[in-house]
N, C-alpha and C. Protein backbone atom coordinates (compact mmCIF):
# COMPACT_ATOMS: atom_id res chain seq x y z
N UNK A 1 0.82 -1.18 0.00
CA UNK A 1 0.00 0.00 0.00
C UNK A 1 0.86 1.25 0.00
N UNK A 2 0.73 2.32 -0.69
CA UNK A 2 1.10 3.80 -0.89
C UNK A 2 1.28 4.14 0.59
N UNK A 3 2.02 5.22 0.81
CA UNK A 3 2.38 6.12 2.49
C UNK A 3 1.36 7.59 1.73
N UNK A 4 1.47 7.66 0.52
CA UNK A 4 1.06 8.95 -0.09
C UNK A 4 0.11 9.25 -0.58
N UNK A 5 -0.54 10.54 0.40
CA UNK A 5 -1.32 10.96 0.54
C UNK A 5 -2.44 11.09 -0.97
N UNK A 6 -3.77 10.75 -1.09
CA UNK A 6 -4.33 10.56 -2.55
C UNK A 6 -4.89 12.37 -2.08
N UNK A 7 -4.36 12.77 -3.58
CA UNK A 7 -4.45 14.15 -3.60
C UNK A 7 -6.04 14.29 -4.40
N UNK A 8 -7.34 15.16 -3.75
CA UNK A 8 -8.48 15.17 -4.22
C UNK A 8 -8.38 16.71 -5.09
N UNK A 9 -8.80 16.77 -6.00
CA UNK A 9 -9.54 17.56 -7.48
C UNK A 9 -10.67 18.57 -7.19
N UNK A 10 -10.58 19.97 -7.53
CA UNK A 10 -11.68 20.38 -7.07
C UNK A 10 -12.60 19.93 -8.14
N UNK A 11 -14.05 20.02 -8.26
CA UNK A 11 -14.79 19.34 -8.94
C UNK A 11 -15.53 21.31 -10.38
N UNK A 12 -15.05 22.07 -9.69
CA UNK A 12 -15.56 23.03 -10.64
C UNK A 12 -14.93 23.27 -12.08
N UNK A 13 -15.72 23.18 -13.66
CA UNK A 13 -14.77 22.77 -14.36
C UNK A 13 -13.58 23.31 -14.57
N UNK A 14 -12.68 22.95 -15.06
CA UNK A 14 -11.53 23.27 -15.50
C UNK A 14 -10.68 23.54 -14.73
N UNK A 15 -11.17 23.75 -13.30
CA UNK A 15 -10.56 23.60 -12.31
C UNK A 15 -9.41 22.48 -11.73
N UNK A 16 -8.05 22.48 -11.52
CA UNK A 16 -7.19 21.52 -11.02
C UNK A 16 -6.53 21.65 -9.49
N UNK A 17 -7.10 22.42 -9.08
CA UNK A 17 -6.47 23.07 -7.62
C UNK A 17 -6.64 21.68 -6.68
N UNK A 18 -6.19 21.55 -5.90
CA UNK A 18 -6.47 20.73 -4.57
C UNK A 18 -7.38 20.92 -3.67
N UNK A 19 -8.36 20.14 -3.86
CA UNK A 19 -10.14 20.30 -2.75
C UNK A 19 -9.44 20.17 -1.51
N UNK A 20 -9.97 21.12 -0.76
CA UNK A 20 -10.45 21.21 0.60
C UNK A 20 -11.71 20.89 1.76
N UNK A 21 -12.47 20.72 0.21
CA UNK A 21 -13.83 21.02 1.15
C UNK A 21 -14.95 19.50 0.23
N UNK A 22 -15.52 18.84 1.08
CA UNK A 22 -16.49 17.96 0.46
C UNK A 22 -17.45 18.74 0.71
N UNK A 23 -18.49 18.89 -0.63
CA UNK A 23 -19.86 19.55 -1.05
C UNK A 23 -21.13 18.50 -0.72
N UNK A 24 -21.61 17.66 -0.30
CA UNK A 24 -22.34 16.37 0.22
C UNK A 24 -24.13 16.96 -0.30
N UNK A 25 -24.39 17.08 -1.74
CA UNK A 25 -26.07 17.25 -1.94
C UNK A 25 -26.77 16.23 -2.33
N UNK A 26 -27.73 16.31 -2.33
CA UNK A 26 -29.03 15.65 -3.72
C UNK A 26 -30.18 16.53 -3.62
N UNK A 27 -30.40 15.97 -4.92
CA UNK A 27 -31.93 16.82 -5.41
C UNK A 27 -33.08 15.84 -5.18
N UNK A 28 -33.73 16.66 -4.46
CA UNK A 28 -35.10 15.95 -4.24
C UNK A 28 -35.69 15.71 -5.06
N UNK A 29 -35.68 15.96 -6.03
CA UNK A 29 -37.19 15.15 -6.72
C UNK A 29 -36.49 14.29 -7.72
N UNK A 30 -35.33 13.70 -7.54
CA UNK A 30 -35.13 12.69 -8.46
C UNK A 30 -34.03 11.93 -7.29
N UNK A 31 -33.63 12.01 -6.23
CA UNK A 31 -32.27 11.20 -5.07
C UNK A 31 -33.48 11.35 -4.40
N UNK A 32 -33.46 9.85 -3.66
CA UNK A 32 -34.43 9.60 -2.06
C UNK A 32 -33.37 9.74 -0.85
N UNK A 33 -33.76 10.21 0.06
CA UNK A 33 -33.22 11.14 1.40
C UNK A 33 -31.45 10.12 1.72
N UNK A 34 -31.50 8.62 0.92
CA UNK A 34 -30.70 8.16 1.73
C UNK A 34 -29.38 8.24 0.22
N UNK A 35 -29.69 9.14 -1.06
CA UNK A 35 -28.76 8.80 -1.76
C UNK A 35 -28.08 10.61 -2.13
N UNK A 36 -27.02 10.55 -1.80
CA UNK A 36 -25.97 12.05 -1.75
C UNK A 36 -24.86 11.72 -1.96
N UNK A 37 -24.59 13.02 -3.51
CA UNK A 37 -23.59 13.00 -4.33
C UNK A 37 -22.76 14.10 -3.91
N UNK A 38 -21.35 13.81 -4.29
CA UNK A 38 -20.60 14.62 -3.33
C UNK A 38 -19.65 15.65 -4.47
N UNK A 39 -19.36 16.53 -4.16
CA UNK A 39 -18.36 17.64 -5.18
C UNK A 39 -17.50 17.82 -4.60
N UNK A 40 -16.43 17.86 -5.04
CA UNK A 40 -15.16 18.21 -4.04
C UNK A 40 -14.22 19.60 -4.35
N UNK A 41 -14.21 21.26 -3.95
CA UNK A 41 -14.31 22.11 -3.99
C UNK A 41 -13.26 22.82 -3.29
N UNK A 42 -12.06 23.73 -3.61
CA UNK A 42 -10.95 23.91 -3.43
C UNK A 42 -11.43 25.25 -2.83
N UNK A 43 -10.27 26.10 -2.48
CA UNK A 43 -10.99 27.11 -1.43
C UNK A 43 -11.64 28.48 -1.70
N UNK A 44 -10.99 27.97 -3.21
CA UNK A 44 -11.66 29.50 -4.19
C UNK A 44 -13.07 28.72 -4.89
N UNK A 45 -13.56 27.87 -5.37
CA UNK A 45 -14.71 27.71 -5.13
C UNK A 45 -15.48 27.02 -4.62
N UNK A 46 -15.33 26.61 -3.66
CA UNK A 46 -16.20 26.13 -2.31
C UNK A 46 -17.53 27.44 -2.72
N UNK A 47 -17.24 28.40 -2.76
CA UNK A 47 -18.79 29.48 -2.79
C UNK A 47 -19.47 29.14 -3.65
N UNK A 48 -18.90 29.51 -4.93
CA UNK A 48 -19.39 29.32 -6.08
C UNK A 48 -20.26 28.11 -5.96
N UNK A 49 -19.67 26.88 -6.02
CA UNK A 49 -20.31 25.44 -6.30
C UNK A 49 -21.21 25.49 -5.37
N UNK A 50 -21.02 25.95 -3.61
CA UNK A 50 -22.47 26.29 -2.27
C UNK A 50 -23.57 26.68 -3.35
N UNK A 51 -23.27 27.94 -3.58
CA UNK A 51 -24.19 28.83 -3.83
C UNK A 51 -25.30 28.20 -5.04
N UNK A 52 -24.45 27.39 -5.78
CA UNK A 52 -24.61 27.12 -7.66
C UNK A 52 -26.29 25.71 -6.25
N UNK A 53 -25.95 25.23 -5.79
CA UNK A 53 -26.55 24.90 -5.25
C UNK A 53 -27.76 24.62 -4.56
N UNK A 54 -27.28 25.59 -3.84
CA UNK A 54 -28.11 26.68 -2.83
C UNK A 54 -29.55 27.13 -3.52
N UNK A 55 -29.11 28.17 -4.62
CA UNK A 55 -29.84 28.47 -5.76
C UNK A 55 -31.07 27.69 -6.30
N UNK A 56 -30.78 26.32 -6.50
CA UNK A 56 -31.79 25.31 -6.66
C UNK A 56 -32.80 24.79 -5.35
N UNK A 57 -32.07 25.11 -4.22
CA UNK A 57 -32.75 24.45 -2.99
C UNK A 57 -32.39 23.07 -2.59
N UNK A 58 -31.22 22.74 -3.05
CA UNK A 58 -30.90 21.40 -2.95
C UNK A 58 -30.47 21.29 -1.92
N UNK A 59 -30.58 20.41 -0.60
CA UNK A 59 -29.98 19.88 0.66
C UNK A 59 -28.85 19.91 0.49
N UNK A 60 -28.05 20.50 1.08
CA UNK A 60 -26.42 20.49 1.39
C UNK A 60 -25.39 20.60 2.07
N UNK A 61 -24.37 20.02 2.68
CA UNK A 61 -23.48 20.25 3.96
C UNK A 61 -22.50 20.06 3.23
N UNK A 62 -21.57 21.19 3.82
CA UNK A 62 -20.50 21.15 3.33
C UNK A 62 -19.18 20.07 4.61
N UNK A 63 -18.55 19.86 4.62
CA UNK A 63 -17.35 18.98 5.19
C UNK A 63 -15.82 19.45 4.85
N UNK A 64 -15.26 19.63 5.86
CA UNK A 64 -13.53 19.88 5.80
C UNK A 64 -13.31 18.44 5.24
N UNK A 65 -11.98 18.29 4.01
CA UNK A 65 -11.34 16.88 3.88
C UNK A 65 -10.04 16.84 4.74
N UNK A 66 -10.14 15.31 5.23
CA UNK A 66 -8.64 15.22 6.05
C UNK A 66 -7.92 15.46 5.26
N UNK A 67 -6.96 16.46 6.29
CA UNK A 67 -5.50 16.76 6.08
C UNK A 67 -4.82 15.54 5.29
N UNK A 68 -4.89 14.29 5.40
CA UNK A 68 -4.02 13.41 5.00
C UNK A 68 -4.81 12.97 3.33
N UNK A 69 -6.11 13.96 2.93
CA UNK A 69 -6.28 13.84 1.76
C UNK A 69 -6.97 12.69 1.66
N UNK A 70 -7.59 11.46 2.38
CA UNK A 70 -7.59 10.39 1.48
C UNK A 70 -9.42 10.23 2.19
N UNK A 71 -10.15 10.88 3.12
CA UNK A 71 -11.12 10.93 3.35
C UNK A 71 -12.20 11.88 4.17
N UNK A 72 -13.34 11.88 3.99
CA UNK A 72 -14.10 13.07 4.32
C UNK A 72 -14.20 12.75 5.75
N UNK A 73 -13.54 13.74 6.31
CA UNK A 73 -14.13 14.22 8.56
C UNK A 73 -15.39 13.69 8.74
């Protein structure tokens, strides 16, 4: 097994920065309460992608990713 750390992608396009932040939504009228898709969002757009969100009304929590990169707090 690897010592090294799996480096996560922010998920906004074209974007390559290193995520910080797990985005954790679904949309109600097509995901039932127990199925949530996750975005993974670097520190310049963590807002953007909230908001892009938000906007729709979609359920959402955001999450710090461990420091060691390889899973969501």
């Amino acid at each position: 097994m690897s010592t090294t750390p799996m480096r996560h992608t922010c998920s906004r396009a074209g974007c390559r920065a290193e995520a910080t932040t797990a985005i954790e939504w679904r949309n109600p009228r097509i995901h039932t309460g127990d199925r949530v898709k996750t975005w993974l969002a670097c520190d310049e757009h963590v807002t953007v992608l909230r908001d892009f969100l938000a906007a729709r009304a979609f359920p959402l929590a955001l999450r710090p990713l461990d420091p060691s990169g390889d899973r969501v707090r």
